[in-house]
N, C-alpha and C. Protein backbone atom coordinates (compact mmCIF):
# COMPACT_ATOMS: atom_id res chain seq x y z
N UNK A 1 -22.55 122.27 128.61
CA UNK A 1 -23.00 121.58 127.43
C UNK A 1 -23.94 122.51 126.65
N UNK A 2 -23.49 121.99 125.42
CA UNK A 2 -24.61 123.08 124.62
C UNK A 2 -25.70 122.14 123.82
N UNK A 3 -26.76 122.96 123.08
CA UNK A 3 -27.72 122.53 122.14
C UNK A 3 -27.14 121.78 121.12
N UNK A 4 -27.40 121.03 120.09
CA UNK A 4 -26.83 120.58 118.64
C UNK A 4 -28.17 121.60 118.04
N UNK A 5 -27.90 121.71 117.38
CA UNK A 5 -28.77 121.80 115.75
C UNK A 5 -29.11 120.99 114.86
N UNK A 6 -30.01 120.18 114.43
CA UNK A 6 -30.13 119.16 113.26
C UNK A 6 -31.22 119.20 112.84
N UNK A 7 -30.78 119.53 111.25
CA UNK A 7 -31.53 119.88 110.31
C UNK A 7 -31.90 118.68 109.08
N UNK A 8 -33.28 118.94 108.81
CA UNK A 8 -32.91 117.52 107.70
C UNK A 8 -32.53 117.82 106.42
N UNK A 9 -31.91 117.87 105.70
CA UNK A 9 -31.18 117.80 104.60
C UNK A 9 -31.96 117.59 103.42
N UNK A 10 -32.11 116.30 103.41
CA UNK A 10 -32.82 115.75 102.61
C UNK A 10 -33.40 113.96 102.91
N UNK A 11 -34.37 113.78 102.36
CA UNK A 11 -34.89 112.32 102.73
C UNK A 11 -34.59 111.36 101.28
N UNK A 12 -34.00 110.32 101.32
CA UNK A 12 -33.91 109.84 100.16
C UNK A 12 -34.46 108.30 99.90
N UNK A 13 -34.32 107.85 99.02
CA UNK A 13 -35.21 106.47 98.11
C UNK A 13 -34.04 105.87 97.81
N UNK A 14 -33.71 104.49 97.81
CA UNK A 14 -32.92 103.91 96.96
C UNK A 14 -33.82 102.71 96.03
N UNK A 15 -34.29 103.03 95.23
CA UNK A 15 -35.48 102.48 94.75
C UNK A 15 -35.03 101.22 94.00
N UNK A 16 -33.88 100.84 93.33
CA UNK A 16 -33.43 99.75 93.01
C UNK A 16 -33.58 98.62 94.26
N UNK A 17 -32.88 99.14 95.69
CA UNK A 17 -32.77 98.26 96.49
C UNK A 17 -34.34 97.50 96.89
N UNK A 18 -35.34 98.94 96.75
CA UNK A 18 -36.32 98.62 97.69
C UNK A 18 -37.28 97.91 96.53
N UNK A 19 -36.89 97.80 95.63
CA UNK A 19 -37.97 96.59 94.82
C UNK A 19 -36.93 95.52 95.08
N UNK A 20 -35.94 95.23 95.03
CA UNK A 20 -35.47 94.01 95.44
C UNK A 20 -35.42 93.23 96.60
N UNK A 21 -35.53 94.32 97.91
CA UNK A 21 -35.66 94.34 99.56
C UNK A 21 -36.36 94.51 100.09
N UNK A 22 -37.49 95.65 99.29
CA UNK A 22 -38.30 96.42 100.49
C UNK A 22 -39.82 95.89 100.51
N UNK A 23 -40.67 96.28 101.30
CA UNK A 23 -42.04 95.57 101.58
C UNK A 23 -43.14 96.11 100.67
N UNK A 24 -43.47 95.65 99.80
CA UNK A 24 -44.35 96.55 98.66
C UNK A 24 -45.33 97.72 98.94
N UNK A 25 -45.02 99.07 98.91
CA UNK A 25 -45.30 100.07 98.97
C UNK A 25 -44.49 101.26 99.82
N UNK A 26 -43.01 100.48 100.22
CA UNK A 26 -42.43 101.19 100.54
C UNK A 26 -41.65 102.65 100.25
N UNK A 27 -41.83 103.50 100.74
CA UNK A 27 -41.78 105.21 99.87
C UNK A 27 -40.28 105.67 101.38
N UNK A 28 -40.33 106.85 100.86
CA UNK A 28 -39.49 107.57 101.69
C UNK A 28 -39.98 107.37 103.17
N UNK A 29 -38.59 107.85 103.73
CA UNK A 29 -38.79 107.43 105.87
C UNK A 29 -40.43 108.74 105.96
N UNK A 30 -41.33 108.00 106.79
CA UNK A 30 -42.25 108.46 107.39
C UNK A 30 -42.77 109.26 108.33
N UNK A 31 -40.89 109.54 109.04
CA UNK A 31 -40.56 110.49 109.93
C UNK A 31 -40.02 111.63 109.69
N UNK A 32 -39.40 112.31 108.69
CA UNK A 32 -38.55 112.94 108.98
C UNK A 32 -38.97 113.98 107.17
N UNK A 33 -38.96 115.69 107.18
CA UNK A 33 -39.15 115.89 105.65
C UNK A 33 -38.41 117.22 106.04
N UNK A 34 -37.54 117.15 104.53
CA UNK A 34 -36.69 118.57 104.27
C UNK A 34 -36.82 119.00 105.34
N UNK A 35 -35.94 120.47 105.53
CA UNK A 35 -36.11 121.14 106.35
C UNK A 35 -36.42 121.41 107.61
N UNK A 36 -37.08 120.07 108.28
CA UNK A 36 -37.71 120.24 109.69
C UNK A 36 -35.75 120.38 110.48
N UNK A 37 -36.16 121.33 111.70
CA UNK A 37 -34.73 121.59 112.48
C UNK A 37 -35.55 120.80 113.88
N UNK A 38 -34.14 120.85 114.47
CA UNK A 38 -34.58 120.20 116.22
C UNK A 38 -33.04 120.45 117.04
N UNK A 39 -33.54 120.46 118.13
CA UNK A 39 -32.49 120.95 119.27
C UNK A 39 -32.42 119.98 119.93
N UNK A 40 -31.18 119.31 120.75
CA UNK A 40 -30.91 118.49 120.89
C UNK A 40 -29.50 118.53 121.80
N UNK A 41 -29.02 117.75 122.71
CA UNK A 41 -28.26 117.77 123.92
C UNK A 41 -27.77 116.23 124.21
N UNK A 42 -28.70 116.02 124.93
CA UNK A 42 -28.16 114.05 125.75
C UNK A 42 -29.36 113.14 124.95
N UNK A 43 -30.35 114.19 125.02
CA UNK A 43 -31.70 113.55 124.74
C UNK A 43 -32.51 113.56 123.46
N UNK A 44 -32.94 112.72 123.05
CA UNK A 44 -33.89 112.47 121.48
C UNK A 44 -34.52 113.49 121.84
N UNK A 45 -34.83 114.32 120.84
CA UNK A 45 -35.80 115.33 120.55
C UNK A 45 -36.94 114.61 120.11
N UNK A 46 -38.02 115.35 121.01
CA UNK A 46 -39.88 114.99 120.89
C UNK A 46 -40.08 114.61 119.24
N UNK A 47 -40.25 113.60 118.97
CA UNK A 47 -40.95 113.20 117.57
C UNK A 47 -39.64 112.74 116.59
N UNK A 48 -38.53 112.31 116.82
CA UNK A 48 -37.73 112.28 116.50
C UNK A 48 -37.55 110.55 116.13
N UNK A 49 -37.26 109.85 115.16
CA UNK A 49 -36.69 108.87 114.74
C UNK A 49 -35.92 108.44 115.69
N UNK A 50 -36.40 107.19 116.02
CA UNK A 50 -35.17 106.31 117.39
C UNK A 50 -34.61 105.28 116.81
N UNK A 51 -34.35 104.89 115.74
CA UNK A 51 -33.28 104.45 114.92
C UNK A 51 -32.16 105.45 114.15
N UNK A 52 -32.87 106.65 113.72
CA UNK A 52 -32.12 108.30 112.99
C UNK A 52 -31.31 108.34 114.09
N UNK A 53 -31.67 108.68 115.41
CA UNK A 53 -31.12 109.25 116.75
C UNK A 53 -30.08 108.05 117.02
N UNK A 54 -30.36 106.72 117.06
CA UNK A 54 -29.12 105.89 117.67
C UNK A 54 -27.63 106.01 116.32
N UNK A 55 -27.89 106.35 114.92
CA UNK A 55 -27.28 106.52 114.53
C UNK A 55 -26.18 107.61 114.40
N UNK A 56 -27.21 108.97 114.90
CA UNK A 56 -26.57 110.15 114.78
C UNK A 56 -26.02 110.42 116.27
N UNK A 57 -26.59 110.12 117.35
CA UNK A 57 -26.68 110.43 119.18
C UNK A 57 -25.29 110.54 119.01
N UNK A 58 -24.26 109.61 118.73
CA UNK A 58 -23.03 110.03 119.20
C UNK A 58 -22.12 111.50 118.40
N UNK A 59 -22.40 111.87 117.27
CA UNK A 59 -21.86 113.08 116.90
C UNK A 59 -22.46 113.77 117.32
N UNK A 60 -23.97 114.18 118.02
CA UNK A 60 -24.96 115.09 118.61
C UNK A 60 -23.96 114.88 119.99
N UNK A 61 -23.71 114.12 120.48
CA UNK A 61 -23.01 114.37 122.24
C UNK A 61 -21.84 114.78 121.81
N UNK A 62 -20.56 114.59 120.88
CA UNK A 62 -19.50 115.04 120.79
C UNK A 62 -19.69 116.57 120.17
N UNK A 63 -20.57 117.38 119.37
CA UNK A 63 -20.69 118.32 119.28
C UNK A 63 -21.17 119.00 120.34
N UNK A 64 -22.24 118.67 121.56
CA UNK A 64 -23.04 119.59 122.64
C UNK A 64 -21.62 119.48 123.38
N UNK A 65 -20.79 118.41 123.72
CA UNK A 65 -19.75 118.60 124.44
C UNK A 65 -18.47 120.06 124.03
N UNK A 66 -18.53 119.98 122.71
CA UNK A 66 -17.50 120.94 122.71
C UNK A 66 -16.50 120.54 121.60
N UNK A 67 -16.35 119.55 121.13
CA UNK A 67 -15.40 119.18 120.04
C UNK A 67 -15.61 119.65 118.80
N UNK A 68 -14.28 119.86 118.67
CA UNK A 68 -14.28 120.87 117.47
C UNK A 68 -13.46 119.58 116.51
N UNK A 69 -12.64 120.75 115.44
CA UNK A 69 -12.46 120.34 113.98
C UNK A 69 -11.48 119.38 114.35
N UNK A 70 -10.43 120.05 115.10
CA UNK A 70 -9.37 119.04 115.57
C UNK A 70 -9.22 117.74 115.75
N UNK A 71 -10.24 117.67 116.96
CA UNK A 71 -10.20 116.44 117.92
C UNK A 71 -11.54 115.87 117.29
N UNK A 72 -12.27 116.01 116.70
CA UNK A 72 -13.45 115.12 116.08
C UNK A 72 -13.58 114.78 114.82
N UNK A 73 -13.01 115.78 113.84
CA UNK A 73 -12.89 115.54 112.61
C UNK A 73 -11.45 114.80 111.63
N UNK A 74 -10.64 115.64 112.65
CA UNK A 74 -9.01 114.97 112.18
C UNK A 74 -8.88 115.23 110.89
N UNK A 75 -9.93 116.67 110.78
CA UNK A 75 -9.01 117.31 109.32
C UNK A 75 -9.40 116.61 108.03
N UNK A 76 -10.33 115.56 107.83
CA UNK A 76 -10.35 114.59 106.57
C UNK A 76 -11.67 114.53 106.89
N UNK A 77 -13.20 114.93 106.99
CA UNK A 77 -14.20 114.75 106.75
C UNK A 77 -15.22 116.27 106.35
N UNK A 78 -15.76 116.99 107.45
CA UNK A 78 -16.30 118.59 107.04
C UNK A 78 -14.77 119.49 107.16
N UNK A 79 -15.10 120.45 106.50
CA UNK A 79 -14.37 121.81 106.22
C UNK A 79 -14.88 122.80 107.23
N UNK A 80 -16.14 122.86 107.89
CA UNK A 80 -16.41 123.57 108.34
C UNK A 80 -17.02 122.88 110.38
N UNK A 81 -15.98 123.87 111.32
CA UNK A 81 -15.97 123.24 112.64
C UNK A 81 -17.13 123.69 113.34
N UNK A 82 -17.40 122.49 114.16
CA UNK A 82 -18.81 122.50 114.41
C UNK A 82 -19.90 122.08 113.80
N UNK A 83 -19.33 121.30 112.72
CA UNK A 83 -20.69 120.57 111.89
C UNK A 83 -20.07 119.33 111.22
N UNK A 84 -21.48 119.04 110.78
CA UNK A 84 -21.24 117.30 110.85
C UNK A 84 -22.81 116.75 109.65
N UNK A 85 -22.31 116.10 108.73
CA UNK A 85 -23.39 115.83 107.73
C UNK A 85 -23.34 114.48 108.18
N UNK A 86 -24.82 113.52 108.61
CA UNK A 86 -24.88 112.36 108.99
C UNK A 86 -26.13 111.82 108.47
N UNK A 87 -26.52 110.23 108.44
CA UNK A 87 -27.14 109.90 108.25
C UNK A 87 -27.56 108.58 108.93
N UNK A 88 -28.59 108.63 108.61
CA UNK A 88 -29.51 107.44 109.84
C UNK A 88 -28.76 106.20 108.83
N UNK A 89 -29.44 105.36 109.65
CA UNK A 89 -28.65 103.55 108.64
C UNK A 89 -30.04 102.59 108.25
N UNK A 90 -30.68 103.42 107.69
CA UNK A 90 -32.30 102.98 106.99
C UNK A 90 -30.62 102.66 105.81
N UNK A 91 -30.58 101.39 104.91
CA UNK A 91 -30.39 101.24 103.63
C UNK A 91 -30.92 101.60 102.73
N UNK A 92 -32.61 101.51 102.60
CA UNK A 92 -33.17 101.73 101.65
C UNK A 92 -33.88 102.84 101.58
N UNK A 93 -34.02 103.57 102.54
CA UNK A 93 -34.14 105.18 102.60
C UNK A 93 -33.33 106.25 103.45
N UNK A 94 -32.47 106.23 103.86
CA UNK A 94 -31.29 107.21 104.48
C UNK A 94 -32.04 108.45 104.31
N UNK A 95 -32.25 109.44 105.55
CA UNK A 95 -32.34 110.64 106.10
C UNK A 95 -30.75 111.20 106.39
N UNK A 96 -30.69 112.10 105.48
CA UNK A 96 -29.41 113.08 105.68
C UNK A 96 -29.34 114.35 106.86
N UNK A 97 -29.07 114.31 107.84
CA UNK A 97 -29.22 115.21 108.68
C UNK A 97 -27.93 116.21 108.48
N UNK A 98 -28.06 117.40 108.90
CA UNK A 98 -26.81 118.10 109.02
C UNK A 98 -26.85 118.60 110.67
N UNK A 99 -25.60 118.68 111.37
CA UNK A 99 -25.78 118.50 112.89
C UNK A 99 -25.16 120.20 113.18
N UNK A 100 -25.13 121.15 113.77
CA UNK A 100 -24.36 122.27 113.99
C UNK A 100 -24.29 122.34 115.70
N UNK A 101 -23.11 122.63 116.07
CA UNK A 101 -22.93 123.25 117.72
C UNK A 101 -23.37 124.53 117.12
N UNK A 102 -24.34 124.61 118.43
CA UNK A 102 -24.45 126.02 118.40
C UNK A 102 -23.71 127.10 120.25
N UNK A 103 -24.28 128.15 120.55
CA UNK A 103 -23.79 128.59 121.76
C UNK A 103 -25.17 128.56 122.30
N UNK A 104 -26.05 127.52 122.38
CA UNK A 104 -27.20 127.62 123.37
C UNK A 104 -26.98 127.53 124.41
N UNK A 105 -26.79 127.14 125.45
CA UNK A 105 -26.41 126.85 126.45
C UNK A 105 -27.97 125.49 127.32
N UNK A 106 -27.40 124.00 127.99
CA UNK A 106 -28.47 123.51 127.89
C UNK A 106 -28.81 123.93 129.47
N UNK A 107 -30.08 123.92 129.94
CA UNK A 107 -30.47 124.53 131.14
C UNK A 107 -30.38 123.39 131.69
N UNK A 108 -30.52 122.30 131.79
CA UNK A 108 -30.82 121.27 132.46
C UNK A 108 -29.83 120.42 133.14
């Protein structure tokens, strides 16, 4: 099994929804900003969103496993094998992660 890679992308607002839905003063997710990366295997990475993670955990295990473009993508989602653009299931603020296999190898 190998490492994932996941990077944050970007953090976003849906600001229509969240004056109609959200709890007054609600701003972008509180966890997660541009750029932060994290390594990742079976297990949530230290400081990591545990709602982000139950959304993304299963493309993070099918990438540390080994699946490629073929058998995970079926040709109709990324162009590029070994990666995976995902996002947590916040409605009113979605964290865009981007996921990469890498060749880490996990020690554990």
């Amino acid at each position: 099994m190998q490492k994932v890679k996941i990077t944050v992308l970007k953090t976003t607002f849906q600001e229509d929804l969240a004056k109609e839905y959200g709890v007054e003063g609600l701003s972008t997710c509180p966890f997660h900003k541009a750029g932060q990366t994290y390594l990742a295997d079976y297990a949530k990475p230290e400081s990591f969103c545990d709602e982000a993670w139950k959304a993304i955990y299963q493309y993070v295990f099918a990438l540390a496993h080994g699946a490629d473009k073929t058998t995970f993508y079926f040709n109709d989602w990324i162009k590029t094998p070994g990666v995976a653009i995902c996002s947590c299931n916040d409605g009113l603020r979605p964290v865009i992660f981007k996921l990469e296999a890498t060749d880490i190898e996990n020690k554990n």
